[in-house]
C-alpha atoms as a PDB file:
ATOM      1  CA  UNK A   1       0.000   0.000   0.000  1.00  0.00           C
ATOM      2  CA  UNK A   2       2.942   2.704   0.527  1.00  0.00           C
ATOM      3  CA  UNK A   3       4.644   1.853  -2.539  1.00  0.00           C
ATOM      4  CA  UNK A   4       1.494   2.856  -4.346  1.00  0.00           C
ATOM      5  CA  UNK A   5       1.439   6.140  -2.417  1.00  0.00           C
ATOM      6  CA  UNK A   6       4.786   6.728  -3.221  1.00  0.00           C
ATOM      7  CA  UNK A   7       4.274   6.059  -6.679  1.00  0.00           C
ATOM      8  CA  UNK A   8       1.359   8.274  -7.137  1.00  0.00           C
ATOM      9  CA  UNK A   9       3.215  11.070  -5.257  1.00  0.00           C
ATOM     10  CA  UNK A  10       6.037  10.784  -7.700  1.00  0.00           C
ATOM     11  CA  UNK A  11       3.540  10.929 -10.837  1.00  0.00           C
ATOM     12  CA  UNK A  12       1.358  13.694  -9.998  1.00  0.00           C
ATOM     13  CA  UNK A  13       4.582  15.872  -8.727  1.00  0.00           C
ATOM     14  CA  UNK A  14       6.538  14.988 -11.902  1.00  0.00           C
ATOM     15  CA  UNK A  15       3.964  13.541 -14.285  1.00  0.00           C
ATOM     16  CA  UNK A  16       4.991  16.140 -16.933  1.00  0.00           C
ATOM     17  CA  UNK A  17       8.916  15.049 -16.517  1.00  0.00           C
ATOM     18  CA  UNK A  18       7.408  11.530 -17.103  1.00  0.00           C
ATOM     19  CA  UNK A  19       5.649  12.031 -19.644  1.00  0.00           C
ATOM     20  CA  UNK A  20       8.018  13.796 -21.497  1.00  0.00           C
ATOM     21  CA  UNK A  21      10.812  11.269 -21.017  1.00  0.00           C
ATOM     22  CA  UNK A  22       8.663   8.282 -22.306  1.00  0.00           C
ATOM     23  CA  UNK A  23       7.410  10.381 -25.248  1.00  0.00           C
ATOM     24  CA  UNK A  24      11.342  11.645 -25.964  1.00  0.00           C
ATOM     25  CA  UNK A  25      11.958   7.706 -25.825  1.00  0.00           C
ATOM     26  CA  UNK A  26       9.658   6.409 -28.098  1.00  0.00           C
ATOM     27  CA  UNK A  27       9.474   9.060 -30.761  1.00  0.00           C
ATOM     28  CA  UNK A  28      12.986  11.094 -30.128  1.00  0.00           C
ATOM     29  CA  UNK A  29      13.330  14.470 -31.913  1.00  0.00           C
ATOM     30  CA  UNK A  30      17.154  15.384 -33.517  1.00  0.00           C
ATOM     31  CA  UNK A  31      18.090  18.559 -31.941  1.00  0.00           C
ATOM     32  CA  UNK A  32      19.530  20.079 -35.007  1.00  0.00           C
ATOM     33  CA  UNK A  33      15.860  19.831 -36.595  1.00  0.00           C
ATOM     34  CA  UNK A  34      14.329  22.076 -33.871  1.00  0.00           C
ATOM     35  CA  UNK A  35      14.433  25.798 -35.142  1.00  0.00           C
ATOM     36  CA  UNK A  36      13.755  29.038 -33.583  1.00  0.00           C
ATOM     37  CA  UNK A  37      10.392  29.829 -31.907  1.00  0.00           C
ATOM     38  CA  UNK A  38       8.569  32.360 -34.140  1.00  0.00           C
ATOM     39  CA  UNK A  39       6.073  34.685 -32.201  1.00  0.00           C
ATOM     40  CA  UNK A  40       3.126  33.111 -34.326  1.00  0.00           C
ATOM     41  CA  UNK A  41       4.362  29.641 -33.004  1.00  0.00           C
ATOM     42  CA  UNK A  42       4.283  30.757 -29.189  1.00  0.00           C
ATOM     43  CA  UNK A  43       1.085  32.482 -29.132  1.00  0.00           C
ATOM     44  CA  UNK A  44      -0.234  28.465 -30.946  1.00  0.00           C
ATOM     45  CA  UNK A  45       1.522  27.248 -28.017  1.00  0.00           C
ATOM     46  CA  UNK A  46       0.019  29.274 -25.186  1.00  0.00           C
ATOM     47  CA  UNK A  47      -3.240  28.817 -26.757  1.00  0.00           C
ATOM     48  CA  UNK A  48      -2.767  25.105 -26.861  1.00  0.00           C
ATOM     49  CA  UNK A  49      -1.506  24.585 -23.293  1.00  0.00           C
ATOM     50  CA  UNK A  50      -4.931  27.072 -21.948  1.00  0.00           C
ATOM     51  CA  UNK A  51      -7.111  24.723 -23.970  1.00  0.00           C
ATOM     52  CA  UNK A  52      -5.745  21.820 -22.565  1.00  0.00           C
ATOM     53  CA  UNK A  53      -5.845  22.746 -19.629  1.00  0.00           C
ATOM     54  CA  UNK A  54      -9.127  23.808 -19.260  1.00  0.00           C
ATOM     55  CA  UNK A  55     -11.056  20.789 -20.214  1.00  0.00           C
ATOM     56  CA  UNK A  56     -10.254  16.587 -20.705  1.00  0.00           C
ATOM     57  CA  UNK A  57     -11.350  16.961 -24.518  1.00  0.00           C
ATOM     58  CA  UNK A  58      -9.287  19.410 -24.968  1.00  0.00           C
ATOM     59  CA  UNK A  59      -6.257  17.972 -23.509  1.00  0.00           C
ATOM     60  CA  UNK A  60      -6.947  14.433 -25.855  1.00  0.00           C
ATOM     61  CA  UNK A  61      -6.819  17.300 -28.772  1.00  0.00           C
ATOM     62  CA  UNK A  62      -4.013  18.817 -27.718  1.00  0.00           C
ATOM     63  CA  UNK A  63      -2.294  15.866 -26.695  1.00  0.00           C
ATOM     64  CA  UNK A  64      -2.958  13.736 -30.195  1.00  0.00           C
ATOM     65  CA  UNK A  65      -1.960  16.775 -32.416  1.00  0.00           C
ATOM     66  CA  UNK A  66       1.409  17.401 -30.651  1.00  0.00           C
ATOM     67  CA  UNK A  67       1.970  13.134 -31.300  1.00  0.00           C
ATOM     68  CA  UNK A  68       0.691  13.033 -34.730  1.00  0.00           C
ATOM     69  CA  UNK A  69       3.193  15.896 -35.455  1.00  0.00           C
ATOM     70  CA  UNK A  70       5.725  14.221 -34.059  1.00  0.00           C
ATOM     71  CA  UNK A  71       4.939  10.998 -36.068  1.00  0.00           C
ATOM     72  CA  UNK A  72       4.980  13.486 -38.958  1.00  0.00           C
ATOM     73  CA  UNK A  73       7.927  15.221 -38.316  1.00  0.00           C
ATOM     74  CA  UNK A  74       9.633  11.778 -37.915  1.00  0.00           C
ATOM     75  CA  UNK A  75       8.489  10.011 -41.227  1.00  0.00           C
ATOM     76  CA  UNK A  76       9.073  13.244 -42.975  1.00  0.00           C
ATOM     77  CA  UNK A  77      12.985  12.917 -42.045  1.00  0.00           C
ATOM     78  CA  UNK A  78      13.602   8.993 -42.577  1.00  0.00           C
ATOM     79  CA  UNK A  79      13.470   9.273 -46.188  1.00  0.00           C
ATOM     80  CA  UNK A  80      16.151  12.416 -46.040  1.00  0.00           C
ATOM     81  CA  UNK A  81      18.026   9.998 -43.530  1.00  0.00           C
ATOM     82  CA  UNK A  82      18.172   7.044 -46.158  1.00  0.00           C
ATOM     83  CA  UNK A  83      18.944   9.451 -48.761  1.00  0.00           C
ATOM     84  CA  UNK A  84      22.216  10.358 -47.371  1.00  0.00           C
ATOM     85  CA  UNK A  85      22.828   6.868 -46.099  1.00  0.00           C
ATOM     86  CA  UNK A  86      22.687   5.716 -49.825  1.00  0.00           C
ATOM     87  CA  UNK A  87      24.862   8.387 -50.919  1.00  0.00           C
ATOM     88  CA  UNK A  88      27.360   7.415 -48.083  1.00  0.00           C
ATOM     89  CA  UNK A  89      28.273   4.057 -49.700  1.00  0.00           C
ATOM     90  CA  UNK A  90      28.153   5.285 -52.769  1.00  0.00           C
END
């Protein structure tokens, strides 16, 4: 009974650090392809985190989109990846 205390202690005082390390984990983002923040892109962002934080639905929106971008983002760069692998042995 304790150890499920302590675990539920640890996830809601560092669920986002979690949550962030597991998604980092399974779908990991190259540094160099993160740019600059524009202004447009931060006022998207503050929106985004207000909206899901205001309501569950909103947070499963918010939530998906910032996956299925990464799962974009990810299958848009294998192809240049195996691109330059193939011109590597070449």
């Amino acid at each position: 009974m304790a150890d499920n205390r302590l675990i539920a202690r640890i996830v809601r005082q560092n669920g986002g650090k979690l949550l962030n390390a597991a998604i980092d984990t399974l779908l990991p983002v190259d540094a160099a392809a993160v740019g600059k923040k524009s202004l447009l892109g931060g006022v998207i962002g503050a929106v985004a985190v207000r909206v899901a934080t205001r309501s569950v639905p909103g947070a499963i929106v918010v939530g998906g989109a910032v996956i299925a971008k990464r799962l974009y983002d990810k299958r848009r760069a294998a192809p240049a990846k195996s691109a330059q692998k193939r011109k590597s042995k070449a």
